[in-house]
N, C-alpha and C. Protein backbone atom coordinates (compact mmCIF):
# COMPACT_ATOMS: atom_id res chain seq x y z
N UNK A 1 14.53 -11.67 -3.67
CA UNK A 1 14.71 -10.85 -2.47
C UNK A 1 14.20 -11.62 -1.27
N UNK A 2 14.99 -11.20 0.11
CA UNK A 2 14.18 -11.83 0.95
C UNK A 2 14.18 -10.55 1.87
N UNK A 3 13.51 -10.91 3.65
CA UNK A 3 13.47 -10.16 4.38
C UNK A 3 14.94 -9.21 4.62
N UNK A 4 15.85 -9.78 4.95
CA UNK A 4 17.23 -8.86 5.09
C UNK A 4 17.45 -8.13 4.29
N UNK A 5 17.53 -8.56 2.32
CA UNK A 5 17.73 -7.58 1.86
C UNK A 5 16.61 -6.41 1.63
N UNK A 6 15.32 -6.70 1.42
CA UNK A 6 14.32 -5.60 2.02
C UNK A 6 14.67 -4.89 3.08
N UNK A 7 15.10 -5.16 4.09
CA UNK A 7 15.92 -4.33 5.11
C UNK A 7 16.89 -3.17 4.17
N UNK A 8 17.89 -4.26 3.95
CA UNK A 8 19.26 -3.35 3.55
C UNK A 8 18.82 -2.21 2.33
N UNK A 9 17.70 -2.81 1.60
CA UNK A 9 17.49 -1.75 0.52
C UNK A 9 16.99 -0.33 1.04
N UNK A 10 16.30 -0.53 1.95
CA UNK A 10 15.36 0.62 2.80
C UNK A 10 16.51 1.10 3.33
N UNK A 11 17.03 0.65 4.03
CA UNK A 11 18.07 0.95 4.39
C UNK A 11 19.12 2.08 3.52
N UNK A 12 19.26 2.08 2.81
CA UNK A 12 20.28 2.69 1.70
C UNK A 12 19.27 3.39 0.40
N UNK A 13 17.97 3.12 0.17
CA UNK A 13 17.44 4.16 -1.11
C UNK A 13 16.12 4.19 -0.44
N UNK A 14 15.67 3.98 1.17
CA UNK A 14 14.32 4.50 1.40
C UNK A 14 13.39 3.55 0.77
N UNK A 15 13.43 2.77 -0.18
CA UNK A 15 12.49 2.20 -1.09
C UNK A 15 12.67 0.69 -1.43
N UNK A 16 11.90 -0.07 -1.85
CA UNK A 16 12.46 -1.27 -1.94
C UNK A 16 11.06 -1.65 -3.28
N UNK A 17 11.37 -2.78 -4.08
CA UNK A 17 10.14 -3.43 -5.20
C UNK A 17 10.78 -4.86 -4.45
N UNK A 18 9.88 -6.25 -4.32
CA UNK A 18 10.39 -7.11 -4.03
C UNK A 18 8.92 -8.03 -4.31
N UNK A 19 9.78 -8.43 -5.76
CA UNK A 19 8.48 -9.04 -6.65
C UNK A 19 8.49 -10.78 -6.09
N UNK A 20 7.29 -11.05 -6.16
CA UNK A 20 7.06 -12.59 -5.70
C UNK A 20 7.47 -13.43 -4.35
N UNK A 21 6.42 -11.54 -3.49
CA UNK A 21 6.73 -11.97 -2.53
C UNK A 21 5.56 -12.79 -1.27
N UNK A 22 4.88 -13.32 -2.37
CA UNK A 22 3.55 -14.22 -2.65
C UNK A 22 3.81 -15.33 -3.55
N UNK A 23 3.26 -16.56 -3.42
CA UNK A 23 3.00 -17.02 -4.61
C UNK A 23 1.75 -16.88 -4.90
N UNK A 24 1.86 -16.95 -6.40
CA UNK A 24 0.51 -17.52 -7.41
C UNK A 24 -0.81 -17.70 -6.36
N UNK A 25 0.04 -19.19 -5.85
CA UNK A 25 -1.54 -19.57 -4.68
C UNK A 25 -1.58 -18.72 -3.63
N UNK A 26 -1.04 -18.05 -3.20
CA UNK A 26 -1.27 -17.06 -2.48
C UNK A 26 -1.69 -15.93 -2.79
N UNK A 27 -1.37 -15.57 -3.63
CA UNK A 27 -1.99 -14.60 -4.23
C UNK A 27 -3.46 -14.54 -4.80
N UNK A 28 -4.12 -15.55 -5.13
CA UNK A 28 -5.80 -16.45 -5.66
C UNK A 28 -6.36 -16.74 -4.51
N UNK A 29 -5.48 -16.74 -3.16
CA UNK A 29 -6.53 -17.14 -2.23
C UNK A 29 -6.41 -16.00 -1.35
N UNK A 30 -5.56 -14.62 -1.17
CA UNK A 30 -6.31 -13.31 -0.85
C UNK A 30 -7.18 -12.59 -1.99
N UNK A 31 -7.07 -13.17 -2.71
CA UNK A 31 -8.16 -12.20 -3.88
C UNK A 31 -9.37 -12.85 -4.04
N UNK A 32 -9.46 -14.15 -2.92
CA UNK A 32 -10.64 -14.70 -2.95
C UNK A 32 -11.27 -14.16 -1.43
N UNK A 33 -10.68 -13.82 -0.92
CA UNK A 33 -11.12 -13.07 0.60
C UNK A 33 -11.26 -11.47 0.48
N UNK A 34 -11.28 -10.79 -1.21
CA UNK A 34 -12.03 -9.70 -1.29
C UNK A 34 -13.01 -9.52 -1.52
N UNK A 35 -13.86 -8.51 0.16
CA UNK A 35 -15.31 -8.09 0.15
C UNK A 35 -16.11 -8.11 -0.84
N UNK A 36 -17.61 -8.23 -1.03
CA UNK A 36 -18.21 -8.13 -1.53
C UNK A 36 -19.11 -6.67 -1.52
N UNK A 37 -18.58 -6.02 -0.38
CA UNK A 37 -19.38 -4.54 0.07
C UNK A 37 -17.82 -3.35 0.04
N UNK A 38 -17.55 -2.14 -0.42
CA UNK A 38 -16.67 -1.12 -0.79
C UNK A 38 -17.25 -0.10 -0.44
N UNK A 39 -16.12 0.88 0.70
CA UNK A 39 -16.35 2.15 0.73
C UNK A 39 -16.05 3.01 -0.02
N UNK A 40 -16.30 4.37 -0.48
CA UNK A 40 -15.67 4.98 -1.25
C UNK A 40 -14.54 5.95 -0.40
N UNK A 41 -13.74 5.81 -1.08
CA UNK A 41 -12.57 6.39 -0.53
C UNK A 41 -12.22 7.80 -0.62
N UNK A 42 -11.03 8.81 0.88
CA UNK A 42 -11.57 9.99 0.78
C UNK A 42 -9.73 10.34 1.17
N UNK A 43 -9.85 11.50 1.56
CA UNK A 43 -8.68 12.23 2.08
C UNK A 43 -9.10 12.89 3.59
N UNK A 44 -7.84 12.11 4.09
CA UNK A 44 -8.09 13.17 5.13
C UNK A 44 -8.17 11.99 6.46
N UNK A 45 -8.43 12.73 7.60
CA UNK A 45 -8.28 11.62 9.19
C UNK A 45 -9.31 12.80 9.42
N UNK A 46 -10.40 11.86 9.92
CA UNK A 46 -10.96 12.52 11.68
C UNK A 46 -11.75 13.56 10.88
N UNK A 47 -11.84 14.56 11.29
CA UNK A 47 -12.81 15.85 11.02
C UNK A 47 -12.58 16.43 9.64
N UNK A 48 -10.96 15.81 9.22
CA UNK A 48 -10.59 16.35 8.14
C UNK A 48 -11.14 15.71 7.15
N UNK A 49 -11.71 14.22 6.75
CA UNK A 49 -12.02 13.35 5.92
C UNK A 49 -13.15 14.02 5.13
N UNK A 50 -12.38 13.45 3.64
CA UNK A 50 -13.38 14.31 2.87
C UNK A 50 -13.39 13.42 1.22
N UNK A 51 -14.54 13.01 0.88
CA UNK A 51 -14.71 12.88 -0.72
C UNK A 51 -14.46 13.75 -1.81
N UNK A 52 -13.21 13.62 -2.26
CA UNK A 52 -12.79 14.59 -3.17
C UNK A 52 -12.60 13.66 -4.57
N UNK A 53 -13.67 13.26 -5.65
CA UNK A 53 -13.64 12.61 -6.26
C UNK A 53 -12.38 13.08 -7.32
N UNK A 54 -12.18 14.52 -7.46
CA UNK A 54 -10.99 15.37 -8.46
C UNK A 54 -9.83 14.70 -8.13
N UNK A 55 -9.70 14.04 -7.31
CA UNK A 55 -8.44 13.66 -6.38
C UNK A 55 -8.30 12.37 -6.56
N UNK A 56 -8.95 11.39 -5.84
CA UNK A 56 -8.78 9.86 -5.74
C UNK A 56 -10.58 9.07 -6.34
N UNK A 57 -10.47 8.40 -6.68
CA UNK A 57 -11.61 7.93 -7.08
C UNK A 57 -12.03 6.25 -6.47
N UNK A 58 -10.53 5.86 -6.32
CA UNK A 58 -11.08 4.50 -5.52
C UNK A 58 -12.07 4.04 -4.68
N UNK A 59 -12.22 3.15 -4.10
CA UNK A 59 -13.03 2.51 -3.14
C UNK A 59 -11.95 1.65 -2.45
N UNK A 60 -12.08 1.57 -1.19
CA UNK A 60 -11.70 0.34 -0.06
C UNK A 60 -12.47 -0.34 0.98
N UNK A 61 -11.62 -1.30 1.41
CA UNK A 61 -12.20 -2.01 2.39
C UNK A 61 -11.34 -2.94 3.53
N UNK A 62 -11.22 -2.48 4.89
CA UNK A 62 -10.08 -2.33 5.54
C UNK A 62 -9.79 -3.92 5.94
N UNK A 63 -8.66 -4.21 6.27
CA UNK A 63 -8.49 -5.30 6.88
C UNK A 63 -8.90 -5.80 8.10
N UNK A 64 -9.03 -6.72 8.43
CA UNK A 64 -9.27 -7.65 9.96
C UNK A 64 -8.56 -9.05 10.05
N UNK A 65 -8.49 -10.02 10.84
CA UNK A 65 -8.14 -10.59 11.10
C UNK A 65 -8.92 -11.99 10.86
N UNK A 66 -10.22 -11.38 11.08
CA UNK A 66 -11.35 -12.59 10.82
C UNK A 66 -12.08 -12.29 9.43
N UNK A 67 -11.32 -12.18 8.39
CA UNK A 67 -11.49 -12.15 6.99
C UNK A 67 -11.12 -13.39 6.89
N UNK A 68 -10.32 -14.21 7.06
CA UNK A 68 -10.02 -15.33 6.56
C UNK A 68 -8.83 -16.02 6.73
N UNK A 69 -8.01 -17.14 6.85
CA UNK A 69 -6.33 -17.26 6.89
C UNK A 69 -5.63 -16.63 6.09
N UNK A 70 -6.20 -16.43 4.70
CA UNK A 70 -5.09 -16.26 3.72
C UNK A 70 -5.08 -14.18 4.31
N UNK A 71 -6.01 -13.74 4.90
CA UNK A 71 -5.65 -12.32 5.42
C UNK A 71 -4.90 -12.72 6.72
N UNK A 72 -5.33 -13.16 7.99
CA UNK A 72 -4.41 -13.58 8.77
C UNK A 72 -2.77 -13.69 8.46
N UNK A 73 -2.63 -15.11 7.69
CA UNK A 73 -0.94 -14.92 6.54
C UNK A 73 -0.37 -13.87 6.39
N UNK A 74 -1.37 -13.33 5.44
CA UNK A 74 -0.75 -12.08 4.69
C UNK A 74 -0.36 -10.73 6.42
N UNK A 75 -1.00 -10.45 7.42
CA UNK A 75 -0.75 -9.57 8.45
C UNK A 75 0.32 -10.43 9.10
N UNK A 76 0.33 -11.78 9.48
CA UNK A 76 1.98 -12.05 10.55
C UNK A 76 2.48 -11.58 9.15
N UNK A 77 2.56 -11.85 7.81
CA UNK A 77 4.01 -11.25 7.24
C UNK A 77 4.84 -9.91 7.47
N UNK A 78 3.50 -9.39 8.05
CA UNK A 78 3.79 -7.48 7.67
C UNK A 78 4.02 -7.79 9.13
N UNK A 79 3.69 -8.22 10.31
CA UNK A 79 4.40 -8.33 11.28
C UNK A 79 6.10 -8.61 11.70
N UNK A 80 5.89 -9.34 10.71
CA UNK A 80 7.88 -10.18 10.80
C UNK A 80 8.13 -8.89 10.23
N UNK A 81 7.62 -8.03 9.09
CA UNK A 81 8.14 -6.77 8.57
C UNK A 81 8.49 -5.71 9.78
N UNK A 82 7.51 -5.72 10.49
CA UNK A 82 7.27 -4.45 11.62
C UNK A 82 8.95 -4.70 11.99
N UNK A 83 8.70 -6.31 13.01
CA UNK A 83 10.11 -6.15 13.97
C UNK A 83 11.27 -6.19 13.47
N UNK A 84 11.37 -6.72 11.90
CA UNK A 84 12.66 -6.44 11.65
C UNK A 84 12.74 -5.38 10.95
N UNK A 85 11.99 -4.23 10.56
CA UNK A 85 12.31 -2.79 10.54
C UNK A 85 12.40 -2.28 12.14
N UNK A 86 11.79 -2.83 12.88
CA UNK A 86 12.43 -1.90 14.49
C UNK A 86 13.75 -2.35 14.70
N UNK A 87 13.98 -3.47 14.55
CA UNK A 87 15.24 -4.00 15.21
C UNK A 87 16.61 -3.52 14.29
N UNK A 88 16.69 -3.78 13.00
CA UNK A 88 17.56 -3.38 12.15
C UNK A 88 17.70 -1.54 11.73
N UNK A 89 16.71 -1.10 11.65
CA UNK A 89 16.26 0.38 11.14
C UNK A 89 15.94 1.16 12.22
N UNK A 90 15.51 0.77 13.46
CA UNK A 90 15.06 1.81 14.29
C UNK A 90 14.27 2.66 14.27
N UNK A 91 13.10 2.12 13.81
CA UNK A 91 12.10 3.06 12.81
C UNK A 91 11.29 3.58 14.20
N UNK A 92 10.95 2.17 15.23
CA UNK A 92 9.92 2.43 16.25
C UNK A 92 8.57 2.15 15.68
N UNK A 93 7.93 1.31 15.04
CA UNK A 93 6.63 0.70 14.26
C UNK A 93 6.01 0.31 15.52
N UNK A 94 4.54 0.80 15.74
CA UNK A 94 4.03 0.47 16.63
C UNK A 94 2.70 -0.17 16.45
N UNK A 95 2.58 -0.16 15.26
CA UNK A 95 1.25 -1.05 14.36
C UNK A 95 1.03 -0.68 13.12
N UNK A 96 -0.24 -1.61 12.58
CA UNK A 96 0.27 -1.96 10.84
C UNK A 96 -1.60 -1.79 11.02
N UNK A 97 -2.26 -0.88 9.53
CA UNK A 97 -3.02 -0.66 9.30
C UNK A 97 -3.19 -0.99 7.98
N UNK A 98 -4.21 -1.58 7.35
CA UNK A 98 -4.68 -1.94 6.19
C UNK A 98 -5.61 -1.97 5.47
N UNK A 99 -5.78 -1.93 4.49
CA UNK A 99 -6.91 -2.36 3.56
C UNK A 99 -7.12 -2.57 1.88
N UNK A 100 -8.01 -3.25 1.76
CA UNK A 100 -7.67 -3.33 0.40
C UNK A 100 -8.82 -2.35 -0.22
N UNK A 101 -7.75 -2.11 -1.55
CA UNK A 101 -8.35 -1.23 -2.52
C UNK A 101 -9.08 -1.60 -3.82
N UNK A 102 -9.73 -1.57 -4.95
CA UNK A 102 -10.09 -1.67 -5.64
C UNK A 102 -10.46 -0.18 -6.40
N UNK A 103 -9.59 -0.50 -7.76
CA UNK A 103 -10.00 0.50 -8.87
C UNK A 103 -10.37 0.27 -10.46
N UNK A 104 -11.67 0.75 -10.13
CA UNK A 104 -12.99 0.24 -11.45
C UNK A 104 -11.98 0.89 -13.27
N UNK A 105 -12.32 0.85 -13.76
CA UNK A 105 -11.47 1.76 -15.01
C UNK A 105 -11.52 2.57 -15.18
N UNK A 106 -10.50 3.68 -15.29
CA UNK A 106 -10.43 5.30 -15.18
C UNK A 106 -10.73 5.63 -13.80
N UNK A 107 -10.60 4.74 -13.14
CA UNK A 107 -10.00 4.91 -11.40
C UNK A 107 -8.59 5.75 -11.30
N UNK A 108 -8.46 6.56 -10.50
CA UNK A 108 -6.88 6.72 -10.38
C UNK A 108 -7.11 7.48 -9.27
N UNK A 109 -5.65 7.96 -8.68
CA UNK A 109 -5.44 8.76 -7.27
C UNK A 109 -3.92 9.45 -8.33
N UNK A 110 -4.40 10.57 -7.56
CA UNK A 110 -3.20 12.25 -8.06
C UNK A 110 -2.11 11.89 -6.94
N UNK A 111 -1.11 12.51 -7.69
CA UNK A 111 0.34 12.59 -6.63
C UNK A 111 -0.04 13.20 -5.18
N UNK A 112 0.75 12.33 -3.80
CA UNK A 112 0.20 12.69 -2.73
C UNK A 112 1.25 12.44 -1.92
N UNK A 113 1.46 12.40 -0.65
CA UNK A 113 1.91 11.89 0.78
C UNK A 113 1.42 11.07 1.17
N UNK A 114 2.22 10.09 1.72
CA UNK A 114 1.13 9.13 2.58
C UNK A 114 1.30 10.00 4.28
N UNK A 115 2.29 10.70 4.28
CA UNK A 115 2.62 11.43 5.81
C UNK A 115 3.59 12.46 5.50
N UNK A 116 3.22 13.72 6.06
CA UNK A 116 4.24 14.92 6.38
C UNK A 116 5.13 15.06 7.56
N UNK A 117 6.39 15.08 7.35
CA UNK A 117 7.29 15.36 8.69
C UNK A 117 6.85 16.00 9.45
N UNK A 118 6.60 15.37 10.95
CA UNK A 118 6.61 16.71 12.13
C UNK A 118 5.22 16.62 12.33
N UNK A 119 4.10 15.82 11.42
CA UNK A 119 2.98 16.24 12.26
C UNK A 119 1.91 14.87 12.07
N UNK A 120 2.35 13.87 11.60
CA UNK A 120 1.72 12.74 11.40
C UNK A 120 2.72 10.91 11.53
N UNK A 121 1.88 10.37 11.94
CA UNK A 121 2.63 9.12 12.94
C UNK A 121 2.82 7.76 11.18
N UNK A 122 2.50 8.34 10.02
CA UNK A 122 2.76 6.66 8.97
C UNK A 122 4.51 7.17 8.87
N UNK A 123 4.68 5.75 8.96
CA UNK A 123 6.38 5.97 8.32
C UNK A 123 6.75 5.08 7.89
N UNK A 124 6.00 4.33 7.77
CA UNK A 124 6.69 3.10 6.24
C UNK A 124 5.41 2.82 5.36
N UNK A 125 4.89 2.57 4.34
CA UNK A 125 4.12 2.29 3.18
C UNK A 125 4.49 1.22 2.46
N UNK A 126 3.37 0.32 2.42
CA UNK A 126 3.41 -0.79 1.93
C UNK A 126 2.06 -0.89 0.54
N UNK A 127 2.43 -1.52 -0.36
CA UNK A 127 1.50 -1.82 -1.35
C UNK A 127 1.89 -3.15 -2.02
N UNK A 128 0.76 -4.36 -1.64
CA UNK A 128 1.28 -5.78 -2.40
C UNK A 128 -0.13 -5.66 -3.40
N UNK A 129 0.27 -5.93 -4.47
CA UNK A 129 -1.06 -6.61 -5.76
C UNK A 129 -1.22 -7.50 -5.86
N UNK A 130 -3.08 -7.79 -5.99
CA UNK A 130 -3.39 -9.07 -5.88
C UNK A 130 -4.14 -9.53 -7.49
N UNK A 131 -3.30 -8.31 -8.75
CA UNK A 131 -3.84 -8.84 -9.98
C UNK A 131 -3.18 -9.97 -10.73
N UNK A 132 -3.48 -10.37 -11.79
CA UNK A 132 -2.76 -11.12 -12.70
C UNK A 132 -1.10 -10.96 -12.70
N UNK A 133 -0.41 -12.02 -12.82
CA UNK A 133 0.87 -11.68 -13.03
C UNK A 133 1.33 -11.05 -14.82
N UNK A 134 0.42 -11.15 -15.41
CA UNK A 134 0.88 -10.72 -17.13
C UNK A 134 -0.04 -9.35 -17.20
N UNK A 135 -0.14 -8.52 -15.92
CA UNK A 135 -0.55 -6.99 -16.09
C UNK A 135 0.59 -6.32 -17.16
N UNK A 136 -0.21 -5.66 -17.92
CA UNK A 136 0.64 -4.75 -19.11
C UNK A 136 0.64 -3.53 -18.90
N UNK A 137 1.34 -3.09 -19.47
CA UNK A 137 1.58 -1.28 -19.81
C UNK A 137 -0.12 -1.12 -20.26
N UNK A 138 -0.36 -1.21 -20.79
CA UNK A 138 -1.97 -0.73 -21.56
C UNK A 138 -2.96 -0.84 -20.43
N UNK A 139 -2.64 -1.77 -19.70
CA UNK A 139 -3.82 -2.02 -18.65
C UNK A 139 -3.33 -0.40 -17.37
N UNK A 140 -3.05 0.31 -17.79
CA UNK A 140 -2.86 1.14 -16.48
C UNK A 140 -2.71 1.02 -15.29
N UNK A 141 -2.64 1.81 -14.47
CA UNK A 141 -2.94 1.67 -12.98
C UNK A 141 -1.73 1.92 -12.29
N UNK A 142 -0.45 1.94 -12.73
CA UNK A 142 0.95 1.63 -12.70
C UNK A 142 1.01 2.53 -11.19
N UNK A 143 2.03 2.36 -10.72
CA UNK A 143 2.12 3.36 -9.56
C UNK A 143 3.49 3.83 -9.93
N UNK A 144 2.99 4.94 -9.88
CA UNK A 144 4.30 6.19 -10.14
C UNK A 144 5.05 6.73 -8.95
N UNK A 145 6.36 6.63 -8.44
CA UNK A 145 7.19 7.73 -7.20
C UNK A 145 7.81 8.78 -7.55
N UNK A 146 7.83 9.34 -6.98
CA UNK A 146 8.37 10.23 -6.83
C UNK A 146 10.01 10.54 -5.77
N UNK A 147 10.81 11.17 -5.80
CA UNK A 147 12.03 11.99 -5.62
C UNK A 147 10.89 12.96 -4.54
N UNK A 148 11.86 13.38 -3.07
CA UNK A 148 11.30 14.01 -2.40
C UNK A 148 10.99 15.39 -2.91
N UNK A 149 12.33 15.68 -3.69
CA UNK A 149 11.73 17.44 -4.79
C UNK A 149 11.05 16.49 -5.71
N UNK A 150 10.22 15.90 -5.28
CA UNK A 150 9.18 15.87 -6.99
C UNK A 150 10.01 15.31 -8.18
N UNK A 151 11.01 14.98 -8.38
CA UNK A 151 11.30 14.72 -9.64
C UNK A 151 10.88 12.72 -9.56
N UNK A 152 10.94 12.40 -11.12
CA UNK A 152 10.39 11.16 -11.52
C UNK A 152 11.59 10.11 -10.87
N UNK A 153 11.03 9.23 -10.07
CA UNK A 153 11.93 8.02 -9.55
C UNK A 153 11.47 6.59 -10.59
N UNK A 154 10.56 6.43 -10.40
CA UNK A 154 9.66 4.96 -10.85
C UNK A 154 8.67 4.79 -11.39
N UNK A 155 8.18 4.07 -12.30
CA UNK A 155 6.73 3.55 -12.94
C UNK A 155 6.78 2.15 -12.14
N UNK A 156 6.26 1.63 -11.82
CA UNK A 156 6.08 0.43 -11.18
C UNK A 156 4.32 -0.18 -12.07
N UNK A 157 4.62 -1.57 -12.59
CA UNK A 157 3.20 -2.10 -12.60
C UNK A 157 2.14 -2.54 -11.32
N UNK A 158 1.52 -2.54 -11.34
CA UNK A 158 0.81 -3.50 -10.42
C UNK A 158 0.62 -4.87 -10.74
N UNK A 159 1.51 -5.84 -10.97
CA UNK A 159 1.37 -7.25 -11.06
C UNK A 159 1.25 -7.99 -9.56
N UNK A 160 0.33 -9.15 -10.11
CA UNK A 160 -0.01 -9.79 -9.12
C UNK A 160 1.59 -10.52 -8.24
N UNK A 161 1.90 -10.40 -7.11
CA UNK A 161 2.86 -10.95 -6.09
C UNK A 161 3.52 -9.91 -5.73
N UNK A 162 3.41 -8.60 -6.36
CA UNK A 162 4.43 -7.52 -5.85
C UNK A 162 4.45 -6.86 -4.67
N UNK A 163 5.39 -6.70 -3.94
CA UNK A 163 5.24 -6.23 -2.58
C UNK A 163 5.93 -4.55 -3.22
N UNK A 164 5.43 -3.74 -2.91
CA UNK A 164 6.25 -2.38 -2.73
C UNK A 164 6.42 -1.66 -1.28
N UNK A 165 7.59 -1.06 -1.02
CA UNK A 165 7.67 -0.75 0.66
C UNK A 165 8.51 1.21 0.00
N UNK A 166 7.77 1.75 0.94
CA UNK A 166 8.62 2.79 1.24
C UNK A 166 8.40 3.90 2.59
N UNK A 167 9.19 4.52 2.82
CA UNK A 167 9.31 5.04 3.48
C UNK A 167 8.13 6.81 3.40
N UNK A 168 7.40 6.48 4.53
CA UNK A 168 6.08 7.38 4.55
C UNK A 168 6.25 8.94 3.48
N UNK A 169 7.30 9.35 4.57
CA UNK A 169 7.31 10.84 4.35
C UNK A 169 7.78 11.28 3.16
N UNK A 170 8.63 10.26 2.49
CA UNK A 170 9.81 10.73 1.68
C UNK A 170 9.28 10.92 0.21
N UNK A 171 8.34 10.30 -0.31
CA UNK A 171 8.54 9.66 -1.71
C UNK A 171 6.75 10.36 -2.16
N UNK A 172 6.75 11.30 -2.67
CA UNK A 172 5.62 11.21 -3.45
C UNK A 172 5.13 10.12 -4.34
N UNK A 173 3.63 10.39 -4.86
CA UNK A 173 3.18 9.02 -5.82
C UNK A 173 2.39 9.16 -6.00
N UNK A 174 1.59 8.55 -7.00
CA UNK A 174 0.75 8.41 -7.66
C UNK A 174 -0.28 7.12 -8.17
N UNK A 175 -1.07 6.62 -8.34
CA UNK A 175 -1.51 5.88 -9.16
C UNK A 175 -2.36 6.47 -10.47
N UNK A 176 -1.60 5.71 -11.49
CA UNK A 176 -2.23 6.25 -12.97
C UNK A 176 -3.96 5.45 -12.75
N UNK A 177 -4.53 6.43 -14.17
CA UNK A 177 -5.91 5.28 -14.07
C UNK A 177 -5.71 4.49 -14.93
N UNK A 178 -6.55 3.27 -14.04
CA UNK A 178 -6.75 2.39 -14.55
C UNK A 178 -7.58 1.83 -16.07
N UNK A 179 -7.14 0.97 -16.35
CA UNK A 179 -7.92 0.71 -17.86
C UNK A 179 -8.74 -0.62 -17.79
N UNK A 180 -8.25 -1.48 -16.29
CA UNK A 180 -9.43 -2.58 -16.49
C UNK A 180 -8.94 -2.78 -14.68
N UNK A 181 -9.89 -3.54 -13.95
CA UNK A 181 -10.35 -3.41 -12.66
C UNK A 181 -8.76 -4.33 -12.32
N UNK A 182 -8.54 -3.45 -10.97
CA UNK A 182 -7.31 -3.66 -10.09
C UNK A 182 -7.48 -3.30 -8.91
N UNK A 183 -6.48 -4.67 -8.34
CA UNK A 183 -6.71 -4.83 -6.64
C UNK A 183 -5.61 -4.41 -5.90
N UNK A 184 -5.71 -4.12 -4.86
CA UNK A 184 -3.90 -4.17 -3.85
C UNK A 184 -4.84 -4.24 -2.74
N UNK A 185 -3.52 -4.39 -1.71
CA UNK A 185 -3.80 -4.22 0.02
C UNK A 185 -2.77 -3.03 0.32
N UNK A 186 -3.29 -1.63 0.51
CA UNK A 186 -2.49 -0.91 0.97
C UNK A 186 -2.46 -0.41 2.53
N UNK A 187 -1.48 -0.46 2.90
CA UNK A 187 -1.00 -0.44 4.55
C UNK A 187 -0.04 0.26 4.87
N UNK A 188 -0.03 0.24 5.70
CA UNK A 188 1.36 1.54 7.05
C UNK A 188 1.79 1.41 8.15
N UNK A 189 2.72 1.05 8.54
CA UNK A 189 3.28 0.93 9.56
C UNK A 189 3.07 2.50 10.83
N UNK A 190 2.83 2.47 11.37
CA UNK A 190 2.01 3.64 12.67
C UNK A 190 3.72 3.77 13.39
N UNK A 191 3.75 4.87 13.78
CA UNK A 191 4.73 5.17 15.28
C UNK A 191 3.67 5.02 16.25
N UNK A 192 2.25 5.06 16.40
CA UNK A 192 1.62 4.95 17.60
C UNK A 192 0.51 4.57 17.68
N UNK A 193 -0.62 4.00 18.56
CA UNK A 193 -2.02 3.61 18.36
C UNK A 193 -2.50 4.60 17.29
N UNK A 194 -3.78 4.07 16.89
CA UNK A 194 -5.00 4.59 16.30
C UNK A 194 -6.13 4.45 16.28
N UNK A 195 -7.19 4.90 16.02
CA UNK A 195 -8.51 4.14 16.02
C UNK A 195 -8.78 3.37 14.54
N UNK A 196 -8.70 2.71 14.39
CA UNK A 196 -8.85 1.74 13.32
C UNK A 196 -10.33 1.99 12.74
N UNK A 197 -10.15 2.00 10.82
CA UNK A 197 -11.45 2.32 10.53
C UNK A 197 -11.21 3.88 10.09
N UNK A 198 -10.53 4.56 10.49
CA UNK A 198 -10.21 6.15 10.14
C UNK A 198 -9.58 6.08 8.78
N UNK A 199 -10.14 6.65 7.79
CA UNK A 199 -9.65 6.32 6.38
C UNK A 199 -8.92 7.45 6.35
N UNK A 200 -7.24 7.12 5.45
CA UNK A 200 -6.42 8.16 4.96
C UNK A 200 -6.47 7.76 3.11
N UNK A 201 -5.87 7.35 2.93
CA UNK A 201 -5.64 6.39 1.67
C UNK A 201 -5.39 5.40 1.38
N UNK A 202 -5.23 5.21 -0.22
CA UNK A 202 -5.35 3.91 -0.40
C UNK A 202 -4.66 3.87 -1.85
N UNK A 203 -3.46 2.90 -2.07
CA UNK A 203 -2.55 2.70 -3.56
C UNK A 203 -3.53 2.26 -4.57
C-alpha cells in the first residue's frame, strides 16, 4: 500500500490496514524512544476525565516532538497523512494528537468511540504497532471493529509495522487483553485546536 491507495480505501470502506508501513528499523528505533515514566489512562476530556479501571486499563504517554527523530519521522508522516486526507477527502484536519500506549497482560479497553457525531472535533483514528512482527493469536491484544450498528467487521493483530486508519465516528472497537506486554502510538486527526495533554484514549 502506499499513500494514494490509503486515500482511495478511506475513501470507499471508511477504513484502511496498511501493513509495513514502517520498517523493521523503524520500527526498533520508535520503540526505543518509549518513556520510561506512564500515565494511567482514563475516559473522558476536561471535567469529564475519569479512571474507570472496568473499562480501559492501559497506561500512556503522549507525544512531542523533542522525544527524539525517530518520533519527529514518525509525526511529518501523519502530517503528509493530514494534507492528503484534506486535499483528496475533504475531511478539514486541523491537527494530529498522539501518544503512545502500553498494555501490561490482561490489559484491555471495552468497545468504544473514539468521537460521536455532532458534538466532538476526532475524525480520523490512527493506530501504528511498535511490537514484534511474529505477534500471534495467543499473544492477545488484537484490535477488534466494529460495523456502525455494532455488528463484527475485523480482528486485526497488533504486529509490529502496522498502520491502522479509520474514520472517528463510524467504527466501534475494541482492544482484547493482552497476554504479554504491547505497544502502539495511538492518534487523531482534530477538525480544530486543542489543549494538548487532555487525555481521551488510547488503542
Amino acid at each position: 500500500m502506499d499513500l494514494e491507495a490509503m486515500i482511495d480505501t478511506l475513501h470507499t470502506q471508511g477504513w484502511c490496514v496498511w501493513d509495513d508501513f514502517l520498517s523493521t528499523a523503524e520500527v526498533t528505533a520508535l520503540h526505543q524512544c518509549l518513556p520510561s515514566e506512564w500515565s494511567q489512562a482514563g475516559i473522558g476530556r476536561q471535567d469529564d476525565h475519569a479512571l474507570v479501571h472496568t473499562v480501559r486499563s492501559d497506561k500512556i504517554h503522549w507525544l512531542s516532538e523533542n522525544m527524539g527523530q525517530p518520533v519527529q519521522d514518525y509525526l511529518e508522516k501523519m502530517e503528509m497523512i493530514r494534507q492528503a486526507a484534506n486535499r483528496y477527502l475533504y475531511l478539514g484536519l486541523f491537527e494530529y494528537e498522539s501518544h503512545f500506549a502500553k498494555y501490561e497482560p490482561g490489559d484491555f479497553y471495552l468497545k468504544h468511540r473514539d468521537s460521536f457525531r455532532g458534538r466532538a472535533n476526532r475524525k480520523l483514528t490512527t493506530v501504528f504497532y511498535l511490537n514484534d512482527c511474529d505477534w500471534q493469536a495467543s499473544d492477545g491484544g488484537e484490535l477488534v471493529i466494529y460495523q456502525d450498528d455494532d455488528s463484527f467487521l475485523t480482528r486485526l493483530t497488533p504486529k509490529g509495522g502496522r498502520l491502522v486508519v479509520f474514520l472517528s465516528e463510524d467504527f466501534p472497537h475494541e482492544v482484547l487483553p493482552a497476554n504479554r506486554q504491547r505497544f502502539s502510538i495511538a492518534g487523531w486527526f482534530r477538525l480544530n485546536g486543542v489543549s494538548h495533554g487532555t487525555l481521551d484514549i488510547a488503542l
